[in-house]
Protein backbone atom coordinates (compact mmCIF):
# COMPACT_ATOMS: atom_id res chain seq x y z
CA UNK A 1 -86.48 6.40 68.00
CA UNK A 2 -83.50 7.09 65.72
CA UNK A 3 -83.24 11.23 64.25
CA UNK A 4 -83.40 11.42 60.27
CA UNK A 5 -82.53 15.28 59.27
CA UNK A 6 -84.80 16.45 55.94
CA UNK A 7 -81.92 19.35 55.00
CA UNK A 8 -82.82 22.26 52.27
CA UNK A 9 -79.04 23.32 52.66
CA UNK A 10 -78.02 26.52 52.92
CA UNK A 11 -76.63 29.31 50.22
CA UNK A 12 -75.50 32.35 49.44
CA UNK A 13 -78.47 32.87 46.95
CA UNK A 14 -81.90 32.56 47.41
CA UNK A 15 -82.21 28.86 45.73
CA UNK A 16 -85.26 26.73 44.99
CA UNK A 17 -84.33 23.17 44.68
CA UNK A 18 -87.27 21.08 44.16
CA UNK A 19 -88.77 18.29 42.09
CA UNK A 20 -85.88 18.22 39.73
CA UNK A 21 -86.09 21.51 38.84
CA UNK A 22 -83.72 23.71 40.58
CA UNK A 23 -83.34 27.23 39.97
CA UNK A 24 -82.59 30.96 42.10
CA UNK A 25 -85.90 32.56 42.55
CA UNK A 26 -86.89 35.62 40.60
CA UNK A 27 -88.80 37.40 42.82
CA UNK A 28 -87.96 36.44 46.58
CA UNK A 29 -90.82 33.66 46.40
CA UNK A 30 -90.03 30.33 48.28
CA UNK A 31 -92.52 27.61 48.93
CA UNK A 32 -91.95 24.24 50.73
CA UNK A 33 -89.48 21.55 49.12
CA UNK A 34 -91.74 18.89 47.53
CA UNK A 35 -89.59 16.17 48.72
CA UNK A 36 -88.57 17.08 51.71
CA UNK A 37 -92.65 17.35 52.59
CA UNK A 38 -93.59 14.48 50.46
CA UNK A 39 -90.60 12.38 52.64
CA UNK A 40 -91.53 13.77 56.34
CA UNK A 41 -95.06 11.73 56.33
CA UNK A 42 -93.10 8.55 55.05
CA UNK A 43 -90.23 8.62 57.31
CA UNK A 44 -91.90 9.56 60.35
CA UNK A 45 -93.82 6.16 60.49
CA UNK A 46 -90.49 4.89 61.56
CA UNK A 47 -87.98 7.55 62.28
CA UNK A 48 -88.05 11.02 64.12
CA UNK A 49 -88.10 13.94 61.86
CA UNK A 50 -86.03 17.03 61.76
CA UNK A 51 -86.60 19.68 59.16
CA UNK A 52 -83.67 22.32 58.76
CA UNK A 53 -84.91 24.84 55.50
CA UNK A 54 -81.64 26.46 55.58
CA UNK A 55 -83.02 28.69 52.76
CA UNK A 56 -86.66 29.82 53.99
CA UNK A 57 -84.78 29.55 57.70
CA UNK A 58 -82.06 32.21 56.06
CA UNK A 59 -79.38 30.25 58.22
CA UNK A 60 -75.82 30.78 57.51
CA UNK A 61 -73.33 27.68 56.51
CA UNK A 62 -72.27 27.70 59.93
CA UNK A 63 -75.20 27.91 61.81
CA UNK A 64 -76.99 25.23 60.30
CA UNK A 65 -73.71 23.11 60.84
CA UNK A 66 -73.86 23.58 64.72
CA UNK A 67 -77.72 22.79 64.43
CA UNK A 68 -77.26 19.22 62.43
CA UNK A 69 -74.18 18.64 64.69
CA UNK A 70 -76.28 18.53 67.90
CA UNK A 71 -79.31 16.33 66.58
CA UNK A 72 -76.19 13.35 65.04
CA UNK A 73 -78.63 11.59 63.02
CA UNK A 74 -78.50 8.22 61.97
CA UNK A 75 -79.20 10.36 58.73
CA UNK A 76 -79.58 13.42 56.33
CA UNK A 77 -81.80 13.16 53.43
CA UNK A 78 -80.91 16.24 51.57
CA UNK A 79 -81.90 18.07 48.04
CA UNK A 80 -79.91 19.93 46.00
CA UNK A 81 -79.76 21.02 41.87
CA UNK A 82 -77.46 22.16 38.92
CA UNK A 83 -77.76 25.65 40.49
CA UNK A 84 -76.14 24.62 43.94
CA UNK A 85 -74.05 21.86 44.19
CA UNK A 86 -70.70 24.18 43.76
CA UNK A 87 -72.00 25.29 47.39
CA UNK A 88 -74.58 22.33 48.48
CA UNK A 89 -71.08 19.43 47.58
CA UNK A 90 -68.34 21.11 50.24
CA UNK A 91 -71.47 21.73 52.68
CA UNK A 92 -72.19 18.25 52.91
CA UNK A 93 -68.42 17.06 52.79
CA UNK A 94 -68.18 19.14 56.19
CA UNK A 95 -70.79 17.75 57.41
CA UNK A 96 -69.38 13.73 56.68
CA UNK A 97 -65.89 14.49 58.38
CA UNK A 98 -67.52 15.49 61.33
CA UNK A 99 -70.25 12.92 61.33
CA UNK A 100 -68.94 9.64 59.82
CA UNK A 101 -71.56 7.35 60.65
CA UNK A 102 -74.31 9.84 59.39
CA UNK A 103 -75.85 8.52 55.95
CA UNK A 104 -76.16 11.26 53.60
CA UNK A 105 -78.97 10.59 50.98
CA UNK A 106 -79.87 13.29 48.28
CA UNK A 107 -82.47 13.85 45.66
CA UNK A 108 -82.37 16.57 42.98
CA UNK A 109 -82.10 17.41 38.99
CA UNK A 110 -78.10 17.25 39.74
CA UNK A 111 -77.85 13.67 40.64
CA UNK A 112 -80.37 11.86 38.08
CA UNK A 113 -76.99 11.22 36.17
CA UNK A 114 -73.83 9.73 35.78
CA UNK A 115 -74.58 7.72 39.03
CA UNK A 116 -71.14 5.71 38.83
CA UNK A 117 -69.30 9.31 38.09
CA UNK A 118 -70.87 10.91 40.88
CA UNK A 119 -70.99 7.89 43.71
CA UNK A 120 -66.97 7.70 42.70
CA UNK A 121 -66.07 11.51 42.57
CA UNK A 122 -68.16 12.43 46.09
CA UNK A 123 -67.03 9.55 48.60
CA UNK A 124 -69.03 11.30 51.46
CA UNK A 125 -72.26 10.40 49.37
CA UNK A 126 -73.91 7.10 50.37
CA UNK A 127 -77.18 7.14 48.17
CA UNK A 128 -79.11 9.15 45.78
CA UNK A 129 -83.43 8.80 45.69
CA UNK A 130 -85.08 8.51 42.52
CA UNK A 131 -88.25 8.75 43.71
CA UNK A 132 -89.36 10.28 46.41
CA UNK A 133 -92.63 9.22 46.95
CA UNK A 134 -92.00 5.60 47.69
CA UNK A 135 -90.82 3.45 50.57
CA UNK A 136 -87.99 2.54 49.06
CA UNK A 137 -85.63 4.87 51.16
CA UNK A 138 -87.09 2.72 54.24
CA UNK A 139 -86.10 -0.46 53.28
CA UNK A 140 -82.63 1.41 52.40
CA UNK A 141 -82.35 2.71 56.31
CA UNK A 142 -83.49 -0.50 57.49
CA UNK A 143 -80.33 -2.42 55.63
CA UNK A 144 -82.67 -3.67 52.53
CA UNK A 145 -81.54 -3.04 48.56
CA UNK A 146 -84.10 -1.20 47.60
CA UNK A 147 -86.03 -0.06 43.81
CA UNK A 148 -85.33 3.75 42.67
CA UNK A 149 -81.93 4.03 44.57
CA UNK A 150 -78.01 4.12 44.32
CA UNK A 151 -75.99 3.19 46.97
CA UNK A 152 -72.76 1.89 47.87
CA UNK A 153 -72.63 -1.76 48.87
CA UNK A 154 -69.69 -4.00 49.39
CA UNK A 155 -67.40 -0.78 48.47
CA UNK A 156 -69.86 -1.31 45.32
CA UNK A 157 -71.90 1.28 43.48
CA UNK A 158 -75.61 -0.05 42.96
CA UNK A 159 -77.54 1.42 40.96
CA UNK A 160 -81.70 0.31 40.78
CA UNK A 161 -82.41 2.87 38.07
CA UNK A 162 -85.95 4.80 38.64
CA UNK A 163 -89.26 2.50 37.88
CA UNK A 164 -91.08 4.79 35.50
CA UNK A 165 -95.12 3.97 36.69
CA UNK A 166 -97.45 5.50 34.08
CA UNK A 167 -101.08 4.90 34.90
CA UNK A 168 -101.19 3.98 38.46
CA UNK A 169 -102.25 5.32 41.82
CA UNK A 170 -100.54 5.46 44.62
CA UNK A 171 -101.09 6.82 48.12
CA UNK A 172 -98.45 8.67 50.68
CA UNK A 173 -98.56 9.14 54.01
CA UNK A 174 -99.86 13.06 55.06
CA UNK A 175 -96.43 15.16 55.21
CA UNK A 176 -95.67 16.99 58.36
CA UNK A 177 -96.38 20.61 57.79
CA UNK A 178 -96.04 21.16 61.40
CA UNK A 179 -92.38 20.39 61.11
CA UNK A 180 -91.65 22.98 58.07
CA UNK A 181 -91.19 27.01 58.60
CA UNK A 182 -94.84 27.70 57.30
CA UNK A 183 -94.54 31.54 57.86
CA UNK A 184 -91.36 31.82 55.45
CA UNK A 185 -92.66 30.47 52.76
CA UNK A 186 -94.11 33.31 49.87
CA UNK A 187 -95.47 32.44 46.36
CA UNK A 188 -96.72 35.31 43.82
CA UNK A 189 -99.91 33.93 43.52
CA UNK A 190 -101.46 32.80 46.83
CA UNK A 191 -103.96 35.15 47.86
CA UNK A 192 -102.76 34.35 51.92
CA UNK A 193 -100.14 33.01 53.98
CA UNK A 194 -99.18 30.24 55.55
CA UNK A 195 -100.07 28.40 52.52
CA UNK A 196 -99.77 24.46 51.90
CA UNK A 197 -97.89 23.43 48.92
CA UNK A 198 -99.76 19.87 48.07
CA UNK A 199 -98.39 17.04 45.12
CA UNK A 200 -101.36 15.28 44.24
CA UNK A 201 -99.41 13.26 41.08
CA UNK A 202 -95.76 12.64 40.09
CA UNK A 203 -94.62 12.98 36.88
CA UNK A 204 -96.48 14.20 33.75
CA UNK A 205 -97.79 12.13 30.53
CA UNK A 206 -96.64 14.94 28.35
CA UNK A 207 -93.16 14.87 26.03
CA UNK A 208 -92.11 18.27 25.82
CA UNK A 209 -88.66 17.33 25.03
CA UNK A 210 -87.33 20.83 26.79
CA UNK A 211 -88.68 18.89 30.32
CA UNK A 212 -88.07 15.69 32.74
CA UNK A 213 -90.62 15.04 33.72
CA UNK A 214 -91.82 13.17 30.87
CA UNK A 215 -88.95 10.82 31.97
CA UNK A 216 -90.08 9.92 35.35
CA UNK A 217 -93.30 8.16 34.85
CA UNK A 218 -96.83 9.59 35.66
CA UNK A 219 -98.87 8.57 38.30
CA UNK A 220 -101.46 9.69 40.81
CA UNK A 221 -102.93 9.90 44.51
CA UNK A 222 -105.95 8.42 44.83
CA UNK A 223 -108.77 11.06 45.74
CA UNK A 224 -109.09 9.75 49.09
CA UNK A 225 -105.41 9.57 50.10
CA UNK A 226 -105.15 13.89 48.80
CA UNK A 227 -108.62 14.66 50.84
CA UNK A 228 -107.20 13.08 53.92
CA UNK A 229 -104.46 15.79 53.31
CA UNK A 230 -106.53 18.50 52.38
CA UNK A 231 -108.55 18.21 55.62
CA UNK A 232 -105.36 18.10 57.85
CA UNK A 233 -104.23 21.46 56.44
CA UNK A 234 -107.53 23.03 56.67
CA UNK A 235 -107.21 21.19 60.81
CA UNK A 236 -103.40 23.58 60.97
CA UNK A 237 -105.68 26.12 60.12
CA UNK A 238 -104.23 27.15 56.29
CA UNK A 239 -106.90 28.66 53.77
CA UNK A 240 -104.40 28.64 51.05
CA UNK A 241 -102.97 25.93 48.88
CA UNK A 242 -100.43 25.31 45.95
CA UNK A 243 -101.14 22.41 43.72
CA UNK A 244 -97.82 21.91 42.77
CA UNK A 245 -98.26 19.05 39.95
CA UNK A 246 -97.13 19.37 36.41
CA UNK A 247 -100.17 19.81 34.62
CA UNK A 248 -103.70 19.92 37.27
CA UNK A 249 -106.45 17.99 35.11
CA UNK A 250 -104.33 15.73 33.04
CA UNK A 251 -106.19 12.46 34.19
CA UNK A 252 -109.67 14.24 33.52
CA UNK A 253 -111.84 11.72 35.56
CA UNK A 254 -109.72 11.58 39.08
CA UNK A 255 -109.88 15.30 38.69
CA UNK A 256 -113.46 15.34 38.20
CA UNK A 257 -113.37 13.81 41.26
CA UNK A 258 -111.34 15.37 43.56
CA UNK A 259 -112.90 18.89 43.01
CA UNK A 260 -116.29 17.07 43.43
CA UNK A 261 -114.85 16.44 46.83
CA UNK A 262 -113.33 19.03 47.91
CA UNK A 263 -117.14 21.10 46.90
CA UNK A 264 -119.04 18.74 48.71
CA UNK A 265 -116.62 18.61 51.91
CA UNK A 266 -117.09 22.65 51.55
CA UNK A 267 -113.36 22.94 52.62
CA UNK A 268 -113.15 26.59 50.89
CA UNK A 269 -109.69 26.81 50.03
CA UNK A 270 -108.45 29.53 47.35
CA UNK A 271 -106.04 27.53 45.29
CA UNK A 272 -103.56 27.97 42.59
CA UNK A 273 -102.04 25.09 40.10
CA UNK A 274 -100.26 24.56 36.77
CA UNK A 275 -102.20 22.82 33.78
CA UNK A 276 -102.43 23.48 29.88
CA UNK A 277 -104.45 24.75 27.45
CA UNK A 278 -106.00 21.36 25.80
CA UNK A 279 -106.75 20.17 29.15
CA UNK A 280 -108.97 22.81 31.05
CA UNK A 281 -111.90 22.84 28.77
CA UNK A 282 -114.65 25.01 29.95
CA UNK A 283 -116.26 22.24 32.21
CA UNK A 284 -113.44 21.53 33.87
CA UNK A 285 -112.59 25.58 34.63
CA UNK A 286 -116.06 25.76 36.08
CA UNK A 287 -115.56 23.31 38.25
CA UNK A 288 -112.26 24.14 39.28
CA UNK A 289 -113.68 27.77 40.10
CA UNK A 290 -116.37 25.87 41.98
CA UNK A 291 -113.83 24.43 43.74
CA UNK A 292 -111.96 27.53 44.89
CA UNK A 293 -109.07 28.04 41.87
CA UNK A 294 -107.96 31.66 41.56
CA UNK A 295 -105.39 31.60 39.62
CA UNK A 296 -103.85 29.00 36.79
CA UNK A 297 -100.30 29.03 35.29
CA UNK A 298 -100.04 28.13 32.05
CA UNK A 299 -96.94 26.66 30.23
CA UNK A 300 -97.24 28.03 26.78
CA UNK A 301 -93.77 28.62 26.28
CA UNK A 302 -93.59 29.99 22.83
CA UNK A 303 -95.89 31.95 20.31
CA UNK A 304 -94.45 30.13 17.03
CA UNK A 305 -96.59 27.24 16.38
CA UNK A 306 -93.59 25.49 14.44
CA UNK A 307 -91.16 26.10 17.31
CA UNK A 308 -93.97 24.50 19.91
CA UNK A 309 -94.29 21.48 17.91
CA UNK A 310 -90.36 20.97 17.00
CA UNK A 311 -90.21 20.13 21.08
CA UNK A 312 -93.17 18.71 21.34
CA UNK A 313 -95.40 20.95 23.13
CA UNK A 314 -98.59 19.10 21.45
CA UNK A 315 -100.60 22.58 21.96
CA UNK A 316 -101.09 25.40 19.63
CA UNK A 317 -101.42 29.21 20.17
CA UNK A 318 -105.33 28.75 18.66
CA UNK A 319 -105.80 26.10 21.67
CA UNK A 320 -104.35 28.45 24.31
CA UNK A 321 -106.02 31.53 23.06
CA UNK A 322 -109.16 29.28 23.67
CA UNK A 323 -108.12 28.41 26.93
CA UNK A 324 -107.61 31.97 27.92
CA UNK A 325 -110.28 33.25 26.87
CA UNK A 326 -112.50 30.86 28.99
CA UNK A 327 -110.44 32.03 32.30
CA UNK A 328 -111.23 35.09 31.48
CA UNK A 329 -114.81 34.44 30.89
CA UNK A 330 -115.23 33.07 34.72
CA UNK A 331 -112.59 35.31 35.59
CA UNK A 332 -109.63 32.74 36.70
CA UNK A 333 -106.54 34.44 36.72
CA UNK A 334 -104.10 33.53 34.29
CA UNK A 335 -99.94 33.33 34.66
CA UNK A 336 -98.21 32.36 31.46
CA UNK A 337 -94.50 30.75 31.20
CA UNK A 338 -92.53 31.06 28.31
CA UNK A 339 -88.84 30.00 27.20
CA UNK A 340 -86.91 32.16 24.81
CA UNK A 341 -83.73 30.70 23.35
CA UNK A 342 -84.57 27.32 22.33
CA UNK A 343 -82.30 26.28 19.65
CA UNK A 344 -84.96 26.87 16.76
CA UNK A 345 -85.58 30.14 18.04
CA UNK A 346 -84.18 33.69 15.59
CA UNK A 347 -84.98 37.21 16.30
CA UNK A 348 -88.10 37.06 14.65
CA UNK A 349 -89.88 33.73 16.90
CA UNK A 350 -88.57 35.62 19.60
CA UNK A 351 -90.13 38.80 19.11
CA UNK A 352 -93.50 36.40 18.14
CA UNK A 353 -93.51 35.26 21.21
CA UNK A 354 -93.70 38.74 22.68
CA UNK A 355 -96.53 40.13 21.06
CA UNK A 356 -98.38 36.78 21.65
CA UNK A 357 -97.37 37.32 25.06
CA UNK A 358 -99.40 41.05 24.74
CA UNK A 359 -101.56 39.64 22.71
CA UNK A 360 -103.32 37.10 25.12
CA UNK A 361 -103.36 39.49 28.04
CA UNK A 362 -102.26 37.16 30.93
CA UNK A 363 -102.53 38.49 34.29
CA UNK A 364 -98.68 37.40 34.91
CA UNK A 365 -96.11 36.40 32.54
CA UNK A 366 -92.68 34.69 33.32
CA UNK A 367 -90.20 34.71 30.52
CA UNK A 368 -87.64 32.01 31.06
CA UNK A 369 -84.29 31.43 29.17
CA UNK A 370 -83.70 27.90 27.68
CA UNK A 371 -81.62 25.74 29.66
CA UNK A 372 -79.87 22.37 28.96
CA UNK A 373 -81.70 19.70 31.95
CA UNK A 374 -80.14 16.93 33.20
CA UNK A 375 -82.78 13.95 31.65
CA UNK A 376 -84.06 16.15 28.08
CA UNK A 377 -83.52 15.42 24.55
CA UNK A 378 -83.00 19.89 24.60
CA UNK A 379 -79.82 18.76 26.69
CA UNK A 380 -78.79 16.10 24.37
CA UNK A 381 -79.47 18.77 21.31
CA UNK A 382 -77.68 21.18 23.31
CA UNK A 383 -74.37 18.63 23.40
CA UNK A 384 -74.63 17.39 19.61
CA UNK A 385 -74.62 20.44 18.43
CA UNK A 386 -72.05 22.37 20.51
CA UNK A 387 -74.68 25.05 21.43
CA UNK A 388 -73.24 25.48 25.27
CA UNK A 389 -70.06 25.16 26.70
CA UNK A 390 -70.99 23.76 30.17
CA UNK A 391 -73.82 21.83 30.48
CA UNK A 392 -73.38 21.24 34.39
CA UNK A 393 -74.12 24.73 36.49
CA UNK A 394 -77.39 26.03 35.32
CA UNK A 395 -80.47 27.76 36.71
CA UNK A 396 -83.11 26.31 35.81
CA UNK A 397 -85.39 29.64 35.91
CA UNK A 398 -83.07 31.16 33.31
CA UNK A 399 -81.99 34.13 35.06
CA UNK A 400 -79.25 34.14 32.51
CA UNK A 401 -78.68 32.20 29.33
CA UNK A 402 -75.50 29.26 29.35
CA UNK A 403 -76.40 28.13 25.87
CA UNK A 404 -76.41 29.90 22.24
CA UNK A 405 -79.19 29.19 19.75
CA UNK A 406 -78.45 28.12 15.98
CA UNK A 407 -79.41 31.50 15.44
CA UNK A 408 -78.92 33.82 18.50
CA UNK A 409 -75.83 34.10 20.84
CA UNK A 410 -76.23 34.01 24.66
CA UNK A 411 -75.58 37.75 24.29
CA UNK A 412 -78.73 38.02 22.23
CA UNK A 413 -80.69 35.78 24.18
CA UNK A 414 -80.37 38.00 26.80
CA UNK A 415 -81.30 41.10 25.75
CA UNK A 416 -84.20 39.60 24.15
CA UNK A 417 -84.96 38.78 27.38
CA UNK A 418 -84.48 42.14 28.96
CA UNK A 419 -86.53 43.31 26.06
CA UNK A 420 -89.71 40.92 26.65
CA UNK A 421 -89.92 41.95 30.83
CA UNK A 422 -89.55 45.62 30.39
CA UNK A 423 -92.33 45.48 27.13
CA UNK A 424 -94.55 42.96 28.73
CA UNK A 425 -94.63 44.87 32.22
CA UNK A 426 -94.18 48.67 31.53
CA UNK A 427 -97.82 48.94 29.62
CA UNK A 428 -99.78 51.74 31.63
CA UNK A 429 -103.16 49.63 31.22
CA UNK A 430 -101.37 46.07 32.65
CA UNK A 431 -100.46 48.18 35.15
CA UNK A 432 -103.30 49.63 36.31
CA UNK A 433 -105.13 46.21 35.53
CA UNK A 434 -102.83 44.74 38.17
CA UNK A 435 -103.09 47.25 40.76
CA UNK A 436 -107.02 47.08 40.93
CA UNK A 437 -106.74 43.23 40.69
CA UNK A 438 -105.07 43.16 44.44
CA UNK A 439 -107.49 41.81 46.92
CA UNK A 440 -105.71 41.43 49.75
CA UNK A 441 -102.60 43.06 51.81
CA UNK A 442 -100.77 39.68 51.56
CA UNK A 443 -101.07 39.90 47.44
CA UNK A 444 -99.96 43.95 48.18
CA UNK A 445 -96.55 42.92 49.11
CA UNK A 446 -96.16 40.24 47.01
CA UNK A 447 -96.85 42.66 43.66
CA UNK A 448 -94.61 45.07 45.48
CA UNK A 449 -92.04 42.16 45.46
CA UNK A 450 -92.75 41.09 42.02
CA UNK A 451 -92.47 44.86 41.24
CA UNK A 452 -88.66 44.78 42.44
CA UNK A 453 -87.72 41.67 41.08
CA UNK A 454 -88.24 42.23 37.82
CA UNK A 455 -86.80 45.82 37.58
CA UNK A 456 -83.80 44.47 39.04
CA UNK A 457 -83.84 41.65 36.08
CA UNK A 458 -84.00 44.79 33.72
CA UNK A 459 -81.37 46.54 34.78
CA UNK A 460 -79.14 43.98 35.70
């Protein structure tokens, strides 16, 4: 049976690339690459698998060079992101000269653009995914033209643009967690380690025209195919899991049923997930607590009504104030994400968006700076209106700002974000709140972690 290598390549800094999003992380936390887990149950039914995390692995350049050297695949599907490629490009390039005949396939935020640019500029390239949790990258292996792909053909570039599903379900073979570095993987919020980081839908039916995901389609597992994977990770002997969709809950009645399941099957996992405010309504956070959810992060992303509905949140502040308020009620913990610097945003929206921060009392709070993504209409904003300079490198996590407001400079932008850590997380009662909400030694050292990253984001 022929070798296909799943690659996370390596870096200098500690990167996340996954899901289209890619990003350095904050706070040392690293869970498993969606695709790369997604694709290791659908290309082991036909190929053996190799999984090199160069990142959770800490490998050096070199090292994992020797290591892919030795296995000569028939193939490398790799990911990388805006935040990388200056390092993840001459990586790979290495890796071609040395292995020819080795097809190197990528996915990632970087590559959902300019496919004829790209495919022309990097020769060593052979074909770019578009969606990784179809079969179309075996029929591409197996010398087929398949959907959701580029690829050269003929000395051709052919390009079968993403098929954007909305309202379907879909089922995936169980990833391979065996094959992944379950021990190196940390996330703020899991109460234990190993954890499993599980996509139960791809996509989101939201338009938050700051986001891609809109742009890929939406579309779900059916409850069966997600239980069958639920009860293999509670079989490798995990009690923790990471929902990592876009927004848990957003088709109501498949949810319903899932955490129906998972009560019934009594599989008493503590899980964590993202969702919003209009769609975990006090029924559904019951049941979700029924179901073992600790902990829900929230994308609220600004505390100016008029800013959240000029890109399209479709949520207001009275709608998450609800939704916070019923967390706290059954006592769900509560992580809040917001982005400072989109073009709308002055001094004053900013500093809103602080106190609403304060105001709402989450348990953790990430304050992002607004960046350009490949796929947005914020990118395309970003472009008409000469707000950035280079709309290529970016973190996604906005460690630091690469685009000016109509309002604010960069400059600004970032010591309004300075500003909103130090006022958010130096309160003496949030504080003490936090220390005496620890529960176990695993969540000890990941405060203690948390603790360093964001001094370090203060001072810096």
């Amino acid at each position: 049976m022929k070798t296909v290598v799943l690659l996370n390549p390596p870096g200098k800094q500690l990167y996340l690339r996954d899901y289209y999003c890619s990003k350095i992380s904050k706070t040392g936390y690293l869970y498993h690459p969606t695709e790369l887990l997604v694709l290791s149950g659908i290309l082991s039914e036909h190929y053996n698998i190799k999984v090199i995390d160069a990142i959770a692995e800490q490998l050096s350049a070199e090292h994992c060079y020797e290591k892919i050297k030795k296995l000569d695949p028939l193939a490398i599907v790799f990911i990388t992101g805006s935040v990388s490629y200056h390092e993840d490009f001459p990586f790979l390039r290495s890796i071609k000269e040395t292995l020819p005949n080795t097809l190197l396939i990528g996915s990632g935020d970087i590559l959902n653009d300019n496919h004829y640019e790209i495919m022309d500029k990097e020769k060593w390239l052979d074909a770019i995914l578009l969606d990784f949790t179809t079969h179309d990258i075996i029929q591409y292996l197996q010398g087929d033209q398949p959907n959701n792909m580029v690829y050269r053909l003929n000395n051709e570039t052919i390009v079968k643009p993403r098929i954007r599903e909305k309202g379907i379900e879909f089922s995936i073979p169980i990833p391979r967690y065996e094959l992944f570095p379950n021990n190196k993987y940390r996330y703020p919020f899991v109460r234990g380690a190993p954890f499993a980081t599980v996509l139960t839908d791809y996509g989101c039916p939201y338009k938050c025209s700051f986001c891609i995901m809109s742009q890929i389609g939406f579309k779900w597992r059916s409850v069966e195919n997600v239980m069958e994977e639920l009860q293999y990770i509670k079989s490798l002997g995990m009690r923790d899991v990471y929902f990592n969709d876009q927004t848990f809950g957003a088709n109501r009645k498949r949810a319903v049923q899932l955490l129906n399941q998972m009560i019934d099957s009594q599989l008493n996992f503590r899980w964590m997930c993202f969702s919003r405010g209009d769609v975990t309504t006090l029924e559904l956070l019951k049941l979700m607590k029924k179901a073992g959810c600790h902990t829900i992060i929230y994308g609220v992303e600004s505390g100016n009504n008029d800013i959240l509905k000029k890109y399209q949140k479709a949520i207001t502040k009275e709608k998450v104030r609800e939704a916070f308020a019923h967390c706290k009620q059954l006592q769900i913990r509560i992580a809040a994400t917001f982005i400072l610097g989109l073009p709308e945003d002055t001094v004053e929206t900013i500093e809103e968006t602080i106190s609403f921060a304060k105001e709402i009392n989450c348990d953790f709070v990430s304050f992002n700076v607004a960046v350009p993504r490949i796929g947005t209409e914020l990118r395309q904003e970003a472009i008409d209106s000469n707000l950035a300079e280079d709309v290529q490198e970016m973190d996604q996590s906005g460690n630091y700002p690469i685009m000016d407001t109509h309002n604010l400079s960069k400059q600004q932008i970032h010591a309004l974000h300075k500003r909103a850590l130090w006022e958010f997380y130096s309160r003496p009662h949030y504080l003490f709140n936090r220390l005496f909400s620890i529960k176990t030694f695993y969540e000890l050292k990941s405060n203690l972690h948390d603790l360093t990253g964001i001094v370090k984001s203060v001072l810096k």
